[in-house]
C-alpha atoms as a PDB file:
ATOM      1  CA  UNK A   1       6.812  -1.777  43.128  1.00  0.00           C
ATOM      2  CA  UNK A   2       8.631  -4.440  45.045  1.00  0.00           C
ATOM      3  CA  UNK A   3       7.709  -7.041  42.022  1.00  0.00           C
ATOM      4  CA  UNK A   4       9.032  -4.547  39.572  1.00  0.00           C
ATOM      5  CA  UNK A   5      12.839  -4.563  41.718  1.00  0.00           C
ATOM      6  CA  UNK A   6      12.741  -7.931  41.844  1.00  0.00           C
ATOM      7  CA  UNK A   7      11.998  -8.239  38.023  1.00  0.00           C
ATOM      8  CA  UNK A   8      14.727  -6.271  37.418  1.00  0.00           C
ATOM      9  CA  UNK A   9      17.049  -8.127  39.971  1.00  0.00           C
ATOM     10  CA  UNK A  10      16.145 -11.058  38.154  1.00  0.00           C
ATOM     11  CA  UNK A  11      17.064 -10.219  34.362  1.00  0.00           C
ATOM     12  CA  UNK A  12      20.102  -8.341  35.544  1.00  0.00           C
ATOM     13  CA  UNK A  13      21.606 -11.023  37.325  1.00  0.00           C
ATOM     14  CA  UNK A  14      20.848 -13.659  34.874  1.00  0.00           C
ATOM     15  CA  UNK A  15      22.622 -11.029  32.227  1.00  0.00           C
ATOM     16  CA  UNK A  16      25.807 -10.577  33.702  1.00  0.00           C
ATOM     17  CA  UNK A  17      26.106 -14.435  33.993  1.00  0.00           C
ATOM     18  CA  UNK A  18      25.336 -14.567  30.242  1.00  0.00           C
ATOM     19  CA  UNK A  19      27.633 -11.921  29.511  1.00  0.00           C
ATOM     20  CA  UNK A  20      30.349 -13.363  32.373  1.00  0.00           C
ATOM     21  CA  UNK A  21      29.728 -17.024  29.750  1.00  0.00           C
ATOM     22  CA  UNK A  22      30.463 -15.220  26.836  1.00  0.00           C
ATOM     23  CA  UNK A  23      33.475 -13.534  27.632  1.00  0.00           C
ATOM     24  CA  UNK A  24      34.995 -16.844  29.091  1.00  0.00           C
ATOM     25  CA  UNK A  25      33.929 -18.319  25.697  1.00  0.00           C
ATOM     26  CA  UNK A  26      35.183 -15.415  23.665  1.00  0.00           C
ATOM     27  CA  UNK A  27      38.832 -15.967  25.507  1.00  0.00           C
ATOM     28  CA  UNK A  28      38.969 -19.295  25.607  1.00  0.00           C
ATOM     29  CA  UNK A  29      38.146 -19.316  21.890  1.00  0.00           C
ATOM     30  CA  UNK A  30      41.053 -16.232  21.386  1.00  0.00           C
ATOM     31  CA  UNK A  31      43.656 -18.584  23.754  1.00  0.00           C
ATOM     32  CA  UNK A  32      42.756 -21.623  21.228  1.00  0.00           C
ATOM     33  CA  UNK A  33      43.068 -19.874  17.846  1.00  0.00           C
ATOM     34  CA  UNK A  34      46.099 -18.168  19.159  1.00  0.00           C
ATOM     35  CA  UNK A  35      47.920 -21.174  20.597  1.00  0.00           C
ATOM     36  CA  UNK A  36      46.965 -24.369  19.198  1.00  0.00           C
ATOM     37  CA  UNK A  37      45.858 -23.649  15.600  1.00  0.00           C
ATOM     38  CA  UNK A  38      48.621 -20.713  14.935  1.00  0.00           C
ATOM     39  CA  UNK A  39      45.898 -18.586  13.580  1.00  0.00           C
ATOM     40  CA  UNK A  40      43.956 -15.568  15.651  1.00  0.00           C
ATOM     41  CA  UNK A  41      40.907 -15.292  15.782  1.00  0.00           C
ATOM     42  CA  UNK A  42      40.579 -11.506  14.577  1.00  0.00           C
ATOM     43  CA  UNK A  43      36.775 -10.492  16.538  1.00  0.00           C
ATOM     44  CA  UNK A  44      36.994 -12.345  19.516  1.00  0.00           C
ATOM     45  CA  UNK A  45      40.144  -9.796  21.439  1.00  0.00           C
ATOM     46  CA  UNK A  46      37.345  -6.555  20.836  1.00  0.00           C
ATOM     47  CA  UNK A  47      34.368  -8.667  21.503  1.00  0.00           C
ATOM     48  CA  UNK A  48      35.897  -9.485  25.009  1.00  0.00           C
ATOM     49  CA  UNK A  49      36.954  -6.343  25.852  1.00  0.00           C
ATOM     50  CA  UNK A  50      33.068  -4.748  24.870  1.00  0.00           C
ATOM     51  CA  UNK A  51      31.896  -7.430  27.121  1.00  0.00           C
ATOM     52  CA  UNK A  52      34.028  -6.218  29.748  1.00  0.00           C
ATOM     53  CA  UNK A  53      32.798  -2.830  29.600  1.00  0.00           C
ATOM     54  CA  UNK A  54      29.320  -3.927  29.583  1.00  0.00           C
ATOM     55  CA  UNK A  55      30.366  -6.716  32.954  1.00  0.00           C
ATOM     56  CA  UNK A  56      32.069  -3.878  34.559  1.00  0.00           C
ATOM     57  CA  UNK A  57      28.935  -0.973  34.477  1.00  0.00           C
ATOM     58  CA  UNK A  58      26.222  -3.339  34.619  1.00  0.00           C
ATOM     59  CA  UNK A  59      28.241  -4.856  37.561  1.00  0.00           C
ATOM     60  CA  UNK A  60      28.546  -1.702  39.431  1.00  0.00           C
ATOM     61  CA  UNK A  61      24.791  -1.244  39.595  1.00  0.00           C
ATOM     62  CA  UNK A  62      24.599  -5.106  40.702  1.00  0.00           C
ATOM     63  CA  UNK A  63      27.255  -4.360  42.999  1.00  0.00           C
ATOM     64  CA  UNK A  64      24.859  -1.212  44.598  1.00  0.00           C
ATOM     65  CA  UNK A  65      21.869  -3.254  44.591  1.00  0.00           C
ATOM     66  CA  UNK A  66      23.458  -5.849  46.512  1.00  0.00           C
ATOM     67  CA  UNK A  67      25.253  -3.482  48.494  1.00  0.00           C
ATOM     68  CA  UNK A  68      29.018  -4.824  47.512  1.00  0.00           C
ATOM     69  CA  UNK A  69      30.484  -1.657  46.492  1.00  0.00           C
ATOM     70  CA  UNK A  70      33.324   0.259  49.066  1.00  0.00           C
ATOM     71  CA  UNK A  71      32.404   1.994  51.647  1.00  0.00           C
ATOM     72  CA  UNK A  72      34.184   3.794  54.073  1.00  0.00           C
ATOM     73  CA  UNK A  73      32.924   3.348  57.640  1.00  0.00           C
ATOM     74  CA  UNK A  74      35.433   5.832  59.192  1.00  0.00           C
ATOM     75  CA  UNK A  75      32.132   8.256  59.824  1.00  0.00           C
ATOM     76  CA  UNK A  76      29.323   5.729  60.153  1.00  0.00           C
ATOM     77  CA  UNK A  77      31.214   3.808  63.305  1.00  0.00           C
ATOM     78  CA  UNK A  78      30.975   7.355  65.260  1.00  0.00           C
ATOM     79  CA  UNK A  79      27.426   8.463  64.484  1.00  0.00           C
ATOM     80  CA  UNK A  80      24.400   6.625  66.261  1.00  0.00           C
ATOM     81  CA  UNK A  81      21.777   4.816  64.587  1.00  0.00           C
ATOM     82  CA  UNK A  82      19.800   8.512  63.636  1.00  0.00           C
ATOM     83  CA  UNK A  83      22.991   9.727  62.359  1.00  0.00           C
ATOM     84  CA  UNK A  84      23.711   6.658  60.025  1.00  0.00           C
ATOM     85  CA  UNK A  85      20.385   6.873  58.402  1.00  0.00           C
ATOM     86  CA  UNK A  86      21.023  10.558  57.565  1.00  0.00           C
ATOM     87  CA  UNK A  87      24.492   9.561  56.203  1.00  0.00           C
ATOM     88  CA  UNK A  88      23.059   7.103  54.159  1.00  0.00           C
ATOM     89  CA  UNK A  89      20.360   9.388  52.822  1.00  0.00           C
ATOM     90  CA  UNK A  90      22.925  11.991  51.595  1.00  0.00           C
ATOM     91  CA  UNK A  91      25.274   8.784  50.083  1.00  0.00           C
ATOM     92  CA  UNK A  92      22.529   7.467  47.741  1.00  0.00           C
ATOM     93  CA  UNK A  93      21.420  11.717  46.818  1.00  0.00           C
ATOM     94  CA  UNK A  94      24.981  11.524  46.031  1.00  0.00           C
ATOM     95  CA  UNK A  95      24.729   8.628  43.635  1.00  0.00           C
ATOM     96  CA  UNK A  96      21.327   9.964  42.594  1.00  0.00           C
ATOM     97  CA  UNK A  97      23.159  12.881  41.143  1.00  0.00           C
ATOM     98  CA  UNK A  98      26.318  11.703  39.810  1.00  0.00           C
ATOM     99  CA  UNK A  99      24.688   8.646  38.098  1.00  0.00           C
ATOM    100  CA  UNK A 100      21.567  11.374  36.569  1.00  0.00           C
ATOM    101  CA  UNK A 101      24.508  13.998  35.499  1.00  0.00           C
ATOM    102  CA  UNK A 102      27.481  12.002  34.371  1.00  0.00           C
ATOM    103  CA  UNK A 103      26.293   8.455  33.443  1.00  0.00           C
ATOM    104  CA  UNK A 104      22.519   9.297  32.294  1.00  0.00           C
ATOM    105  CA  UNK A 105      22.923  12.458  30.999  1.00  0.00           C
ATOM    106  CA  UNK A 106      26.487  12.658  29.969  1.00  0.00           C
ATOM    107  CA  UNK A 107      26.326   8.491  28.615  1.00  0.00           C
ATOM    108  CA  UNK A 108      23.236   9.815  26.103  1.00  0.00           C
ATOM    109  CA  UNK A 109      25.141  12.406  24.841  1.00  0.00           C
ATOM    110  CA  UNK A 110      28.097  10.383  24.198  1.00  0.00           C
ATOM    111  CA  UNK A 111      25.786   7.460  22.707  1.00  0.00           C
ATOM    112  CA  UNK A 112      23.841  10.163  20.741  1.00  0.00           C
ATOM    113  CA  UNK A 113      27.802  12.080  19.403  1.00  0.00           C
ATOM    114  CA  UNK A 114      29.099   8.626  18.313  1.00  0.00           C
ATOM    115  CA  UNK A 115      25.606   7.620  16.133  1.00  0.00           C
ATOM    116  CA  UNK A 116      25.830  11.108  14.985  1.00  0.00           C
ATOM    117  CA  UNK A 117      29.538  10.433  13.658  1.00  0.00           C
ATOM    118  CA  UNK A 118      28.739   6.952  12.498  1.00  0.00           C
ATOM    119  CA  UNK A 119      31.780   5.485  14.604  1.00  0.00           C
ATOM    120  CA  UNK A 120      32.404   2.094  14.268  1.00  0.00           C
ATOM    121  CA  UNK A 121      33.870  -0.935  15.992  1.00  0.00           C
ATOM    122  CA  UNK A 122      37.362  -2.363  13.563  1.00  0.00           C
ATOM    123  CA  UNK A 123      36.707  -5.300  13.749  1.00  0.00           C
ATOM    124  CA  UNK A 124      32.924  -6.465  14.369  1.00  0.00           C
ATOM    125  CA  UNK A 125      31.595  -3.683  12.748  1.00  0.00           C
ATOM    126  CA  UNK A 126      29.246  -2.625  15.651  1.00  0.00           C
ATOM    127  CA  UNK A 127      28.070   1.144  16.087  1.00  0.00           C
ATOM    128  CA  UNK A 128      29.901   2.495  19.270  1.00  0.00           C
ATOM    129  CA  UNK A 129      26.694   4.062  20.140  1.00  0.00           C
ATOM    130  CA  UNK A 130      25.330   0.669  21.054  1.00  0.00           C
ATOM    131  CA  UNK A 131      28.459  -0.164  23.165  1.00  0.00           C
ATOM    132  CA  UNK A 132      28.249   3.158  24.563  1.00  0.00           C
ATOM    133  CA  UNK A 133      24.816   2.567  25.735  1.00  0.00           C
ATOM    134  CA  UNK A 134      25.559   0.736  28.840  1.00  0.00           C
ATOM    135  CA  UNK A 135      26.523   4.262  30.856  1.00  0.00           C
ATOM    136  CA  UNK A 136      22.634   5.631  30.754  1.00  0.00           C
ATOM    137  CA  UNK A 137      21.280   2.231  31.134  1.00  0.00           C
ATOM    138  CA  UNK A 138      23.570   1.544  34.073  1.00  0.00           C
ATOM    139  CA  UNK A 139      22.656   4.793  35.719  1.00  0.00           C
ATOM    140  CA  UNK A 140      18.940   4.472  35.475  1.00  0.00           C
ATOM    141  CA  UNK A 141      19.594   1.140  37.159  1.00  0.00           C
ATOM    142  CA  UNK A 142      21.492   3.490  40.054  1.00  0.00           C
ATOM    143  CA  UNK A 143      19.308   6.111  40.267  1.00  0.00           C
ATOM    144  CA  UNK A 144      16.273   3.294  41.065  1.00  0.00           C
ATOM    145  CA  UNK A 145      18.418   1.016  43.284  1.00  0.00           C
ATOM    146  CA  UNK A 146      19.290   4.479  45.227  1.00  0.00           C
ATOM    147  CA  UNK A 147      15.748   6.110  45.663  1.00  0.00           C
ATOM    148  CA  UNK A 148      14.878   2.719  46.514  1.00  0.00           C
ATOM    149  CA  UNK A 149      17.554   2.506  48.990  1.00  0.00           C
ATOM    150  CA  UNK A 150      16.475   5.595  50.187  1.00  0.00           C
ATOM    151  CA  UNK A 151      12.933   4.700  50.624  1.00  0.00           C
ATOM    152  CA  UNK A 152      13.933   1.543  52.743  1.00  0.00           C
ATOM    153  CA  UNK A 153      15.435   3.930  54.801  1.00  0.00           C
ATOM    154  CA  UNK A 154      13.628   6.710  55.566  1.00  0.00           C
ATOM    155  CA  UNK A 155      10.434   4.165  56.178  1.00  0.00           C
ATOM    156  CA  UNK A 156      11.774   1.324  57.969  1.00  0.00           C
ATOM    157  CA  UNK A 157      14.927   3.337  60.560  1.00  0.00           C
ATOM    158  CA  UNK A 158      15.213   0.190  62.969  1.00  0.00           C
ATOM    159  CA  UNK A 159      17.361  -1.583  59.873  1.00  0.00           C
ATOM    160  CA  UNK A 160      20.004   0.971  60.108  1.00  0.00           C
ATOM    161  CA  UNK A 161      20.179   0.365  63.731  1.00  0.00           C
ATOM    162  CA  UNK A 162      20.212  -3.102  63.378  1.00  0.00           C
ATOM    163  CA  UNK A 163      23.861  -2.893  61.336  1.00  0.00           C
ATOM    164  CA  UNK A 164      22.780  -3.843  58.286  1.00  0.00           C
ATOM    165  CA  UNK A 165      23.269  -1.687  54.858  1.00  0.00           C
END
């Protein structure tokens, strides 16, 4: 199982730097067109901003794997090291079901609604569906991180008393 995170790790983190490349490429390409040669480029402006969708929801799983995301410690700095644990427990069920109902569930049925009505992009000429698809694929990604998360702490306790997560 542990091979299988770290796969994962692995090809999303080397993603988002591809994707974080081709968004500076995409601008620097829109800047140059814009302001040097007179003439805009006309794909590159919705290219960067599906890139940014897809940086921005891939990056928020990234950023709960790696345990960047807020966090309010109001709570956990009164609770002992028992009572952290539990707190963290019920903060990943939380993501659990918020990334199952509204980015899993909800993100197929909005991928599945705009294939259905043939929507797309003005520009590049993408399907939305496919842009669209980051929201289930980016929950999955939460819903593993979490139970993982979960896992860690439920079997190894002394790390929550030891002030890390």
């Amino acid at each position: 199982m542990h091979k299988i995170i770290e796969a994962i790790d692995f090809v999303l983190s080397r993603f988002l730097i591809a994707l974080m490349a081709l968004i500076v490429l995409a601008v620097t390409w829109q800047v140059f067109t814009r302001f040097i040669i007179r003439d805009p480029s006309s794909f590159t402006e919705e290219l960067a901003r599906f890139l940014l969708i897809w940086i921005g929801v891939l990056g928020a799983s990234y950023a709960l794997r790696t345990r960047s995301h807020l966090g309010i410690d109001l709570i956990t700095e009164r609770v002992g090291p028992r009572g952290k644990m539990i707190l963290q427990i019920i903060v990943y069920a939380l993501i659990i079901v918020f990334a199952t109902t509204v980015m899993i569930i909800g993100g197929i049925q909005l991928v599945e609604l705009t294939f259905t009505l043939n929507q797309t992009s003005a520009a590049l000429g993408v399907k939305m569906g496919y842009v669209y698809s980051v929201i289930p694929l980016s929950g999955a990604l939460m819903v593993i991180y979490s139970l993982l998360f979960m896992w860690e702490s439920i079997t190894q306790p002394t790390r929550w008393t030891e002030g890390e997560g």
